[in-house]
Protein backbone atom coordinates (compact mmCIF):
# COMPACT_ATOMS: atom_id res chain seq x y z
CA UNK A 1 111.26 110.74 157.19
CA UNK A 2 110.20 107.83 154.78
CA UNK A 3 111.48 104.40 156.01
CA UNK A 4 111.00 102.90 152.20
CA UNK A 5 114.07 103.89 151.14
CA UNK A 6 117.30 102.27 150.21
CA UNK A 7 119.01 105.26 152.42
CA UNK A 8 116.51 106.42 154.74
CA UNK A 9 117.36 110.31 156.31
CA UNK A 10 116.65 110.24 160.08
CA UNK A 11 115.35 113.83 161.02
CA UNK A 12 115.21 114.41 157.35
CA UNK A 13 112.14 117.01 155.63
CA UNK A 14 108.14 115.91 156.81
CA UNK A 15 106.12 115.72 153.85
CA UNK A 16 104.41 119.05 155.17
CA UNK A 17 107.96 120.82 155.03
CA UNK A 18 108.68 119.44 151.51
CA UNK A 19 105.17 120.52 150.13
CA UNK A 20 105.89 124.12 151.36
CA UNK A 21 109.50 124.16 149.75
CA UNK A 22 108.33 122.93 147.00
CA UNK A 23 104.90 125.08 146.51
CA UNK A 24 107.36 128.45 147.10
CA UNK A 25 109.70 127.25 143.69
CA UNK A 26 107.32 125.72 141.33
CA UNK A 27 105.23 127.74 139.31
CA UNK A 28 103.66 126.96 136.01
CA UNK A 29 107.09 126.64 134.07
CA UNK A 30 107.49 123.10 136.27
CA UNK A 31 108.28 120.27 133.58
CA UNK A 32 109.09 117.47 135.44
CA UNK A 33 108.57 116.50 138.89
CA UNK A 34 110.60 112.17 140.17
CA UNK A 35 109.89 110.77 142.94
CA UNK A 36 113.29 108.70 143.05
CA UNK A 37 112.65 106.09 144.95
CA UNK A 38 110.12 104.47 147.13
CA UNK A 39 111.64 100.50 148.27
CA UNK A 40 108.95 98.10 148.87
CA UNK A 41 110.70 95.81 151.30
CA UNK A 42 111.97 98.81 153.25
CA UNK A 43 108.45 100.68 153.17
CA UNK A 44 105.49 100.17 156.31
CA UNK A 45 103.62 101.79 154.09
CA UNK A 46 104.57 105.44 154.88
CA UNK A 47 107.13 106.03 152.22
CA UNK A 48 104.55 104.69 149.43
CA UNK A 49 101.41 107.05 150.98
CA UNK A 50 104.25 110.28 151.07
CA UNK A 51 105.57 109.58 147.61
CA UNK A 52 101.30 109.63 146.50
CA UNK A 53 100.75 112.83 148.49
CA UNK A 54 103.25 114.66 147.37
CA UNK A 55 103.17 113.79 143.53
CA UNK A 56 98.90 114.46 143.97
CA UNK A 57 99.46 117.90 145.71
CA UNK A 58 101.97 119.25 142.97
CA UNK A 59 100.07 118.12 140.13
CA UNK A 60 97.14 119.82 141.70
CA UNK A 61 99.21 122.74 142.33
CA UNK A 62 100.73 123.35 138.98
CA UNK A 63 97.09 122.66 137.72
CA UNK A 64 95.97 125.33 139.60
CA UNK A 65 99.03 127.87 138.60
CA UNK A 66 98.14 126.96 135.14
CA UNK A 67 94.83 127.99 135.48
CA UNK A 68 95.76 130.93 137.29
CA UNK A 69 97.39 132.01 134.47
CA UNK A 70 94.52 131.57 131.65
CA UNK A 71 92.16 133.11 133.87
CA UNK A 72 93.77 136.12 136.14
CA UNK A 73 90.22 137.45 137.23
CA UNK A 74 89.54 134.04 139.15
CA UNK A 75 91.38 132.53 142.06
C-alpha cells in the first residue's frame, strides 16, 4: 500500500510481494521498468521510499542477470 498516490489501493501488493513478482518475470531482456506515479502531497513519505526500493532492487537485479549471462561459471 503506498498512500502517495492519486488513487491509493487499500490491501493492494507490499513492496516485498511486488519485488518477488517482479524478480520471477524479468530477466535480462527487461527494457524499461516506470514507476507511474508517486504524489507528493498525498505521500508520508512511504510511497517516495517504495518507489526508490523497488526501482534500486530491479536495477540491481537485471545488473546481476546481465552479468549472469557474460559470466555463467560465477554466481
Amino acid at each position: 500500500y503506498a498512500p502517495g498516490v492519486s488513487n491509493p489501493e487499500p490491501e493492494g501488493l507490499t513492496l516485498t510481494s511486488l519485488l518477488e513478482v517482479l524478480n520471477l518475470v524479468i530477466d535480462r531482456r527487461i527494457v524499461g521498468l516506470d514507476v507511474v506515479e508517486v504524489c507528493p502531497p498525498f505521500d508520508n513519505g512511504l510511497a517516495a521510499i517504495h518507489a526508490a526500493k523497488l526501482l534500486f532492487e530491479e536495477i540491481a537485479y537485471v545488473s546481476r542477470s546481465l552479468r549472469a549471462s557474460f559470466n555463467p561459471e560465477q554466481d
